[in-house]
Protein backbone atom coordinates (compact mmCIF):
# COMPACT_ATOMS: atom_id res chain seq x y z
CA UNK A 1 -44.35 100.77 -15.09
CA UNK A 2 -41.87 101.46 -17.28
CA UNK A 3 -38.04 100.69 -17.45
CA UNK A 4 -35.49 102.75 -19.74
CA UNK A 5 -31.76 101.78 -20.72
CA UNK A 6 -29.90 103.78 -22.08
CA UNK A 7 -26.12 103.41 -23.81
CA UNK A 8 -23.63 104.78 -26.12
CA UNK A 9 -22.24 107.44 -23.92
CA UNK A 10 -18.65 107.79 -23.29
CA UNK A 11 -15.02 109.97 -23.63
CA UNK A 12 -14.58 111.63 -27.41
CA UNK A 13 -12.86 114.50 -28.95
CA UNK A 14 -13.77 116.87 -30.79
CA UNK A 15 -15.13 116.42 -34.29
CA UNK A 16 -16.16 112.94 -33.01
CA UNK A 17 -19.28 110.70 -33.57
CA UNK A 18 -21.38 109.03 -30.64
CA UNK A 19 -24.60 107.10 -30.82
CA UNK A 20 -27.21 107.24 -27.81
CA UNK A 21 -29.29 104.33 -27.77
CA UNK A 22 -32.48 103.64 -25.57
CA UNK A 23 -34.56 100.68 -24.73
CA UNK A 24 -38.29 101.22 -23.23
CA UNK A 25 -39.60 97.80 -21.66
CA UNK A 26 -42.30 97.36 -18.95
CA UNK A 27 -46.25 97.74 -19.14
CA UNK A 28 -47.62 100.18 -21.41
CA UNK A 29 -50.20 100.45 -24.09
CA UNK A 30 -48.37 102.71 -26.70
CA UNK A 31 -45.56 105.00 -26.61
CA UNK A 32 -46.50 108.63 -27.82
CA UNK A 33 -42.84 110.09 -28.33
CA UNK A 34 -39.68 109.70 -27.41
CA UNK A 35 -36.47 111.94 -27.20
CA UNK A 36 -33.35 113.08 -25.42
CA UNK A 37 -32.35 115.86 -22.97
CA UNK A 38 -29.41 117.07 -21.78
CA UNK A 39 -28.22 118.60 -18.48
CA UNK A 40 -24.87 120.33 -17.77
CA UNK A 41 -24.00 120.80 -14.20
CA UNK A 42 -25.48 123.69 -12.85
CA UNK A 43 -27.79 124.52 -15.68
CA UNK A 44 -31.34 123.20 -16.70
CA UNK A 45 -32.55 120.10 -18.41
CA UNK A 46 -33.18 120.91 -22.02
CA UNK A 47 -34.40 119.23 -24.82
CA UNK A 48 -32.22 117.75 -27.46
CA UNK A 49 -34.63 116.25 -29.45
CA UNK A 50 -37.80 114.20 -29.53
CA UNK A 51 -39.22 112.06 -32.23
CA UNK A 52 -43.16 111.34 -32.65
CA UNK A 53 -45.31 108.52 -33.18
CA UNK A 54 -46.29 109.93 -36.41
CA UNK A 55 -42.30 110.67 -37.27
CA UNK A 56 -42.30 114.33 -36.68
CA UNK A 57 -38.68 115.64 -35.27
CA UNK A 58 -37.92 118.64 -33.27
CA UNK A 59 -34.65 119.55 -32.38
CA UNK A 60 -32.79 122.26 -30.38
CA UNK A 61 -31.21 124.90 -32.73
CA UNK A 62 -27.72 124.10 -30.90
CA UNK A 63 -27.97 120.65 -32.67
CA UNK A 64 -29.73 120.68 -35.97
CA UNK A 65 -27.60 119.19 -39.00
CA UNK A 66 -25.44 117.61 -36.53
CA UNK A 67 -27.85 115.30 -34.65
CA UNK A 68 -30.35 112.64 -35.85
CA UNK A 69 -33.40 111.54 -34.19
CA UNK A 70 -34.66 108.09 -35.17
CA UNK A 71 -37.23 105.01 -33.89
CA UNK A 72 -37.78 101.49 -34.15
CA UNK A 73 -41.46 101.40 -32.96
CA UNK A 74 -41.72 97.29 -33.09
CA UNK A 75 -38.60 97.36 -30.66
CA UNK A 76 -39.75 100.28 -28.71
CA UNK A 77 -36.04 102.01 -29.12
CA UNK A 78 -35.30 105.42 -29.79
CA UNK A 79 -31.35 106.15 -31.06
CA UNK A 80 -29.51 109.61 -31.24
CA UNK A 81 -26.81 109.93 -33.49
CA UNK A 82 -24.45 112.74 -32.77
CA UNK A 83 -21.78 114.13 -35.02
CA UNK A 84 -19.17 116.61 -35.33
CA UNK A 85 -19.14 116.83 -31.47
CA UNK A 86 -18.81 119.74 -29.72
CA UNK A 87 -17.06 120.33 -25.91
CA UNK A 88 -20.71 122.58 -25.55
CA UNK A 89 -22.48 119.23 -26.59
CA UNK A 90 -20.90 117.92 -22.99
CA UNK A 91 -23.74 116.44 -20.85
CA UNK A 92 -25.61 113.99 -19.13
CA UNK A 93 -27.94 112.63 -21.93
CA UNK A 94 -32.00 111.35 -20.44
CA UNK A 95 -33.53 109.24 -22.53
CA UNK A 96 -37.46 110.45 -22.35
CA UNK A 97 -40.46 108.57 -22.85
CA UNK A 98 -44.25 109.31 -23.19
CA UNK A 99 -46.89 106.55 -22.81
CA UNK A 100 -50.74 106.65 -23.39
CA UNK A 101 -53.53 104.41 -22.32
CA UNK A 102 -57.01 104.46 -22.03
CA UNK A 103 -57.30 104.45 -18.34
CA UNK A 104 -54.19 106.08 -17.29
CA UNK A 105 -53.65 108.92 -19.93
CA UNK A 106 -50.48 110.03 -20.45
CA UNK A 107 -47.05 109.04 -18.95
CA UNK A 108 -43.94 110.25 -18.57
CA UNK A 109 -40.69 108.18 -18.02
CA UNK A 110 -36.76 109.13 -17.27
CA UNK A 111 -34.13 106.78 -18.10
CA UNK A 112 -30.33 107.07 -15.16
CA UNK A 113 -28.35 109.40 -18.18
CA UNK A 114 -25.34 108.56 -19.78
CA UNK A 115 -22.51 110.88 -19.90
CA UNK A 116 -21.29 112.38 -22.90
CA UNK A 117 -18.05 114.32 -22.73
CA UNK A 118 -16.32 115.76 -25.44
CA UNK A 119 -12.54 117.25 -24.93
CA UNK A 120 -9.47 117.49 -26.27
């Protein structure tokens, strides 16, 4: 099984920077991606952005040139660093996490959230 933490949330204005941090730990061969989602009361879970094991990045349109994406693969970490925050970028923020192994194929893995709230 796997465990994910995730911090960084919190209370900022607009304009603001916040970085998303998240830790996977437990029992798996290899991690195949990571990312983020977000999910607004009332409205879907949607992808903010993932990050491969090769390196490759998507991103939602709603946060290109303002989010970054990275990974420490010998820590097993993925980070999100947001800036110029938005009140739209409000959300609960799910660290995601895809594991592969021989014998159990793929995996997929939710961290709790951590709120992000932007306001003046």
């Amino acid at each position: 099984q796997v465990q994910l933490v995730e911090s960084g949330g919190g209370l900022v204005q607009p304009g603001d920077t916040l970085r998303l941090s998240c830790a996977a730990s437990g029992s798996f061969f290899s991690i195949y991606d990571m990312g983020w989602f977000r999910q607004s009361p009332g409205k879907e879970r949607d992808l903010v952005a993932i990050i491969s094991n090769d390196g490759g990045t998507i991103y939602a349109d709603s946060v290109k040139g303002r989010f970054t994406i990275s990974r420490d693969t010998a820590k097993n970490t993925v980070s999100l660093q947001m800036n110029s925050l938005k009140p739209e970028d409000t959300a609960v923020y799910y660290c995601n996490v895809r594991t592969f192994s021989p014998m159990e194929g793929v995996r997929v893995y939710w961290g709790q959230g951590t709120q992000v709230t932007v306001s003046s």
